[in-house]
Each structure stands twice: as structure tokens, then as C-alpha cells.
Protein backbone atom coordinates (compact mmCIF):
# COMPACT_ATOMS: atom_id res chain seq x y z
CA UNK A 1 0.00 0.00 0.00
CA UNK A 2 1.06 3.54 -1.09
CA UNK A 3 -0.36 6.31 1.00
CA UNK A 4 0.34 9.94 0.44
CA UNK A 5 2.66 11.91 3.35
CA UNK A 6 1.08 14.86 4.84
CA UNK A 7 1.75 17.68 7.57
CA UNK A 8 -0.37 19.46 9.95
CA UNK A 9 -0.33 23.33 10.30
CA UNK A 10 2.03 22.63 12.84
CA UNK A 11 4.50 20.30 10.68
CA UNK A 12 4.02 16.98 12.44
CA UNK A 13 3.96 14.66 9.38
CA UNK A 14 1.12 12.03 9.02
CA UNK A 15 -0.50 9.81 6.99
CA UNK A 16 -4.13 8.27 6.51
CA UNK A 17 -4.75 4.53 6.35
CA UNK A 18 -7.97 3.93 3.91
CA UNK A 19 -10.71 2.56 6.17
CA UNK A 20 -10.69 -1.05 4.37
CA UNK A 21 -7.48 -1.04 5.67
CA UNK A 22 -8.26 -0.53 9.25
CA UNK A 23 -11.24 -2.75 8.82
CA UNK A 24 -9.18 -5.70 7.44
CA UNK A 25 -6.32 -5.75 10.47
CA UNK A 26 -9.02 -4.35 13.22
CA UNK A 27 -7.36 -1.51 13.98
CA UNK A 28 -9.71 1.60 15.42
CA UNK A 29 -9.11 5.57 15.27
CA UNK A 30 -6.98 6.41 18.94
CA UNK A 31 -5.04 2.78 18.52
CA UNK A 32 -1.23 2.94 19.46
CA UNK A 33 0.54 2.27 16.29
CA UNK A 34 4.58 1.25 16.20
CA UNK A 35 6.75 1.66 13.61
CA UNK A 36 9.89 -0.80 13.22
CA UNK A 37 12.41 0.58 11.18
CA UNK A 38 13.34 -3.05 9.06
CA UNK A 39 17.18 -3.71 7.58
CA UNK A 40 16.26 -3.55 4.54
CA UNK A 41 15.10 0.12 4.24
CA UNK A 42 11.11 -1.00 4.63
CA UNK A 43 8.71 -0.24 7.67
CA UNK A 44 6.39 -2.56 9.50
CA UNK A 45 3.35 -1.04 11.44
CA UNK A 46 1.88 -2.54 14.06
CA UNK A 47 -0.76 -2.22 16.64
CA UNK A 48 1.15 -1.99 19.81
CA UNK A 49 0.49 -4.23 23.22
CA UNK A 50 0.53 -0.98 24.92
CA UNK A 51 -3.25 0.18 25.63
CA UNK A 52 -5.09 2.89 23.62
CA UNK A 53 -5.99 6.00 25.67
CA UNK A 54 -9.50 5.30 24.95
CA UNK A 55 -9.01 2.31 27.00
């Protein structure tokens, strides 16, 4: 998946994840996210163990 890079007003970077997306790996608005920085240049997101503040 490709997703387009974009900045707030305040220049903290982001990115949107298309809902069918979110749908298909159960992931929810307000879930903590990692990123792992792979060897071979790639990134692998992940919902992490650590609870959402909604929770």
C-alpha cells in the first residue's frame, strides 16, 4: 500500500490509512501504532500491546 505523506499546520507529518485497511487488520481511530524501522530500508506497522488512551 502507497499512502500519500502529509503535515499538519504545525509540521508533524502524518499519513491516513484507507478505512478497508483498518477494517481488514481491526485496527480503530486512537489505537497505538509502532513503527519498526526493518534492515532492509522497509517499515512494518503494528498495533502496539501498549493500551489505547481510549481504554
Amino acid at each position: 500500500m502507497k499512502v500519500e505523506i502529509e503535515r499538519t499546520e504545525d509540521g508533524e507529518v502524518f499519513f491516513r490509512i484507507p478505512d478497508e485497511y483498518l477494517a481488514d487488520l481491526k485496527w480503530q481511530y486512537a489505537d497505538v501504532i509502532e513503527c519498526i524501522y526493518n534492515n532492509d530500508g522497509s517499515r512494518t506497522l503494528r498495533k502496539s500491546l501498549v493500551a489505547s488512551p481510549a481504554d
